[in-house]
C-alpha atoms as a PDB file:
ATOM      1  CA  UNK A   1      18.524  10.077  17.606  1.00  0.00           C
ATOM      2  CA  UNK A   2      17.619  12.573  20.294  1.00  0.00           C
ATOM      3  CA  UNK A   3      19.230   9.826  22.939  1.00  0.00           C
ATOM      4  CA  UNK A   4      22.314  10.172  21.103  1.00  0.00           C
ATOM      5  CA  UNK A   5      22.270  14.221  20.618  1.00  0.00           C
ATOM      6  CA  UNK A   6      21.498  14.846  24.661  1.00  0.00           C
ATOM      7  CA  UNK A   7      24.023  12.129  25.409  1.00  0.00           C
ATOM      8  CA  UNK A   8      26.469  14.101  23.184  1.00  0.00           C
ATOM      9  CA  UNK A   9      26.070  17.156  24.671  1.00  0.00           C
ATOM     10  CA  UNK A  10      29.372  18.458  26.646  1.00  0.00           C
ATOM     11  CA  UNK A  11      27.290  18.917  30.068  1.00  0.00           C
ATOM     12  CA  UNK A  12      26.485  15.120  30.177  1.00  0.00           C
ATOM     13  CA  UNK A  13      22.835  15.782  31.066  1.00  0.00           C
ATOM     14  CA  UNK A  14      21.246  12.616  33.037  1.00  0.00           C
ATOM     15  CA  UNK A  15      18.695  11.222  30.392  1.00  0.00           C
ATOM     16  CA  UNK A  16      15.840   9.798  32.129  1.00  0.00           C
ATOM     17  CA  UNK A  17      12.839   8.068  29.533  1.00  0.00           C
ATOM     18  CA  UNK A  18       9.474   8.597  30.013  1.00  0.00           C
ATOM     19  CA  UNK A  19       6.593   6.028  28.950  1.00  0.00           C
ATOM     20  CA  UNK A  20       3.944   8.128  27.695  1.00  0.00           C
ATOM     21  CA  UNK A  21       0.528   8.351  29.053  1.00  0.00           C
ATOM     22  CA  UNK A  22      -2.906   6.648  28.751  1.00  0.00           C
ATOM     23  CA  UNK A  23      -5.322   7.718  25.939  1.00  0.00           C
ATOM     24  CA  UNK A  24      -8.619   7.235  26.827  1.00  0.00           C
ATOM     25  CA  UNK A  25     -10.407   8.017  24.380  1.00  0.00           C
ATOM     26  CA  UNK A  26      -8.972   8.483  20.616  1.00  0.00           C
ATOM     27  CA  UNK A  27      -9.332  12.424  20.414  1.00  0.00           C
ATOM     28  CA  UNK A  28      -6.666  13.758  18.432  1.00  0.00           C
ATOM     29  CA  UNK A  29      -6.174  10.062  16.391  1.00  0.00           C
ATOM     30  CA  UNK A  30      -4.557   8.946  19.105  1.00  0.00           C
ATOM     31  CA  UNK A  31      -5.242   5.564  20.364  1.00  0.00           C
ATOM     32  CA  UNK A  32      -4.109   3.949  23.419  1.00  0.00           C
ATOM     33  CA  UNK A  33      -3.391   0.443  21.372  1.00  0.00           C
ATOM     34  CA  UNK A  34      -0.334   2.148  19.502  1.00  0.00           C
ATOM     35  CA  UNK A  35       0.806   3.431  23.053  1.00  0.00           C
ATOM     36  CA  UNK A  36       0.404   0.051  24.035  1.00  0.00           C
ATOM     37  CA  UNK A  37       1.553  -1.821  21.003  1.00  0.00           C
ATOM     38  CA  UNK A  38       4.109   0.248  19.380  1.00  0.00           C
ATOM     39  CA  UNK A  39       5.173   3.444  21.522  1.00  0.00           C
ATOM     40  CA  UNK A  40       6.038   1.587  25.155  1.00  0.00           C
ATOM     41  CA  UNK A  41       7.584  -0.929  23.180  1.00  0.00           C
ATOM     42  CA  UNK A  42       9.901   1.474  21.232  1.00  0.00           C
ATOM     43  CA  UNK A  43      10.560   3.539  24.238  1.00  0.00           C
ATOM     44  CA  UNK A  44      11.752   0.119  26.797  1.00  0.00           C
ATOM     45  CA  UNK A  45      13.926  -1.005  23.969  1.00  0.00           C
ATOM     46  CA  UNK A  46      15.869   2.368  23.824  1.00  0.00           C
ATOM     47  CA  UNK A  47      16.158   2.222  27.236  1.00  0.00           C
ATOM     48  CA  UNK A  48      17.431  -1.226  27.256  1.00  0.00           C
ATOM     49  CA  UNK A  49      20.193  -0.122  24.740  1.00  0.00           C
ATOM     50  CA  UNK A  50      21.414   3.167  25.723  1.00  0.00           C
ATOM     51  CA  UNK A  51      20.888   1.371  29.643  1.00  0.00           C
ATOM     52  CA  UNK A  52      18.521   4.555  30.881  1.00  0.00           C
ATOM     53  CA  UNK A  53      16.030   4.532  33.270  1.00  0.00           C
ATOM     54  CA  UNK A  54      12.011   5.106  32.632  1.00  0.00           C
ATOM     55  CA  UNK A  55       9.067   6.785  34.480  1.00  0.00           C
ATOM     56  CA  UNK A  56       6.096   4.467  33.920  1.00  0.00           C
ATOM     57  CA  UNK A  57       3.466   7.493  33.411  1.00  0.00           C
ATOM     58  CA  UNK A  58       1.631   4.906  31.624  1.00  0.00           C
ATOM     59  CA  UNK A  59       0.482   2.996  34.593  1.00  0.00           C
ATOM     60  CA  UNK A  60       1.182   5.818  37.055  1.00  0.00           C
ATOM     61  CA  UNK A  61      -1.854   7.480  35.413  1.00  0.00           C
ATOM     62  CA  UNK A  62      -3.789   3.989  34.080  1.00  0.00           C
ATOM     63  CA  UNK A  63      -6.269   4.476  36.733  1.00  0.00           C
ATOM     64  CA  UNK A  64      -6.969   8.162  36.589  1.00  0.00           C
ATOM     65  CA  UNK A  65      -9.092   8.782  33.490  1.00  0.00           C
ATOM     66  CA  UNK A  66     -11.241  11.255  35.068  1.00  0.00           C
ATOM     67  CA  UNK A  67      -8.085  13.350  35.158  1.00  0.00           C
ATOM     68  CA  UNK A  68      -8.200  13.654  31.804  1.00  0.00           C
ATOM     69  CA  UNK A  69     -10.833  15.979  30.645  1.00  0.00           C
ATOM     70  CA  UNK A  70     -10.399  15.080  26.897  1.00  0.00           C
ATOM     71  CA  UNK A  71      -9.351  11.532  27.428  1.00  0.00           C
ATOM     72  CA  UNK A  72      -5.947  12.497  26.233  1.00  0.00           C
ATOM     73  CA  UNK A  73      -4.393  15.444  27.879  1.00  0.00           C
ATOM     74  CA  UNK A  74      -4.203  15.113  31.692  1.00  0.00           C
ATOM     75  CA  UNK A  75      -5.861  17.968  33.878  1.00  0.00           C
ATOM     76  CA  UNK A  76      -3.799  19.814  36.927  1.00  0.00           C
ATOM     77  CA  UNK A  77      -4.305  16.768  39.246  1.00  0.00           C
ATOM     78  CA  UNK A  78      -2.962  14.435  36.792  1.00  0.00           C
ATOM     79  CA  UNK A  79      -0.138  16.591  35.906  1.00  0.00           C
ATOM     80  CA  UNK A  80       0.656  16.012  39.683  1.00  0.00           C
ATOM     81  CA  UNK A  81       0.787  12.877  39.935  1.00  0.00           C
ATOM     82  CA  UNK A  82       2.961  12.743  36.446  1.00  0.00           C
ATOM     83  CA  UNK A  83       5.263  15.521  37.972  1.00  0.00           C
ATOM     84  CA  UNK A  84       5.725  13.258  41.136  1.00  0.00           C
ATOM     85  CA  UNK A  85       7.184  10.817  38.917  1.00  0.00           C
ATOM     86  CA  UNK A  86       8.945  12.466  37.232  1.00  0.00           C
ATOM     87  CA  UNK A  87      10.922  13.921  40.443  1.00  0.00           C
ATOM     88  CA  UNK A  88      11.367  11.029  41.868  1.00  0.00           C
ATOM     89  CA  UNK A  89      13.255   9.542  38.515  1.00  0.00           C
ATOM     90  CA  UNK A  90      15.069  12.251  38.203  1.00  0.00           C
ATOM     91  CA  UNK A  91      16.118  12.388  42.079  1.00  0.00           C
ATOM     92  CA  UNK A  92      17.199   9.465  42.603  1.00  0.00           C
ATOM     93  CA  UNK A  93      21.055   8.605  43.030  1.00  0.00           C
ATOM     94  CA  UNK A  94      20.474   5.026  41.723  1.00  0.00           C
ATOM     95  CA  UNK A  95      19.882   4.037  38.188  1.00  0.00           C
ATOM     96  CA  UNK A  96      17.224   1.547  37.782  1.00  0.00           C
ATOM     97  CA  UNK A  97      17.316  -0.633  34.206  1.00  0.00           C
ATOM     98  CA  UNK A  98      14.587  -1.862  32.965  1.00  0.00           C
END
């Protein structure tokens, strides 16, 4: 639904998706086998339909869990690397489906 709304929108804002990140631990009740199983899933199937491209923070951050100090929540180096990205999506002139 929020695809739809943003795509809606009279300014015709790019719409880039964004896998979410690693849990590594399951503070908060979140566990990284619904990110896995059910979330990545759900977000590369939107993207499939509405034909949007995704950042893979999943497995950009995969091998940085001592960047996140609560095993969910990365700190200011893993922010970085998500922001990186992120600006690289959203720079680039070519659409890439996944």
């Amino acid at each position: 639904d929020m695809v739809d709304e943003l795509a809606a929108l009279p300014s015709k804002p790019r719409i880039v998706l964004c896998r979410p990140v690693p849990a590594f631990t399951e503070a908060f009740k979140i566990r990284n086998s619904v990110i896995v199983g059910e979330i990545i899933p759900a977000v590369d199937a939107i993207a499939v339909e509405k034909r949007l491209p995704v950042v893979d923070a999943y497995n950009e951050l995969l091998g940085l869990g001592a960047n996140f100090p609560d095993g969910i929540h990365p700190d200011p180096g893993g922010c970085k690397v998500l922001a990186k990205a992120v600006a690289e999506a959203v720079k680039s002139p070519i659409v890439k489906y996944e």
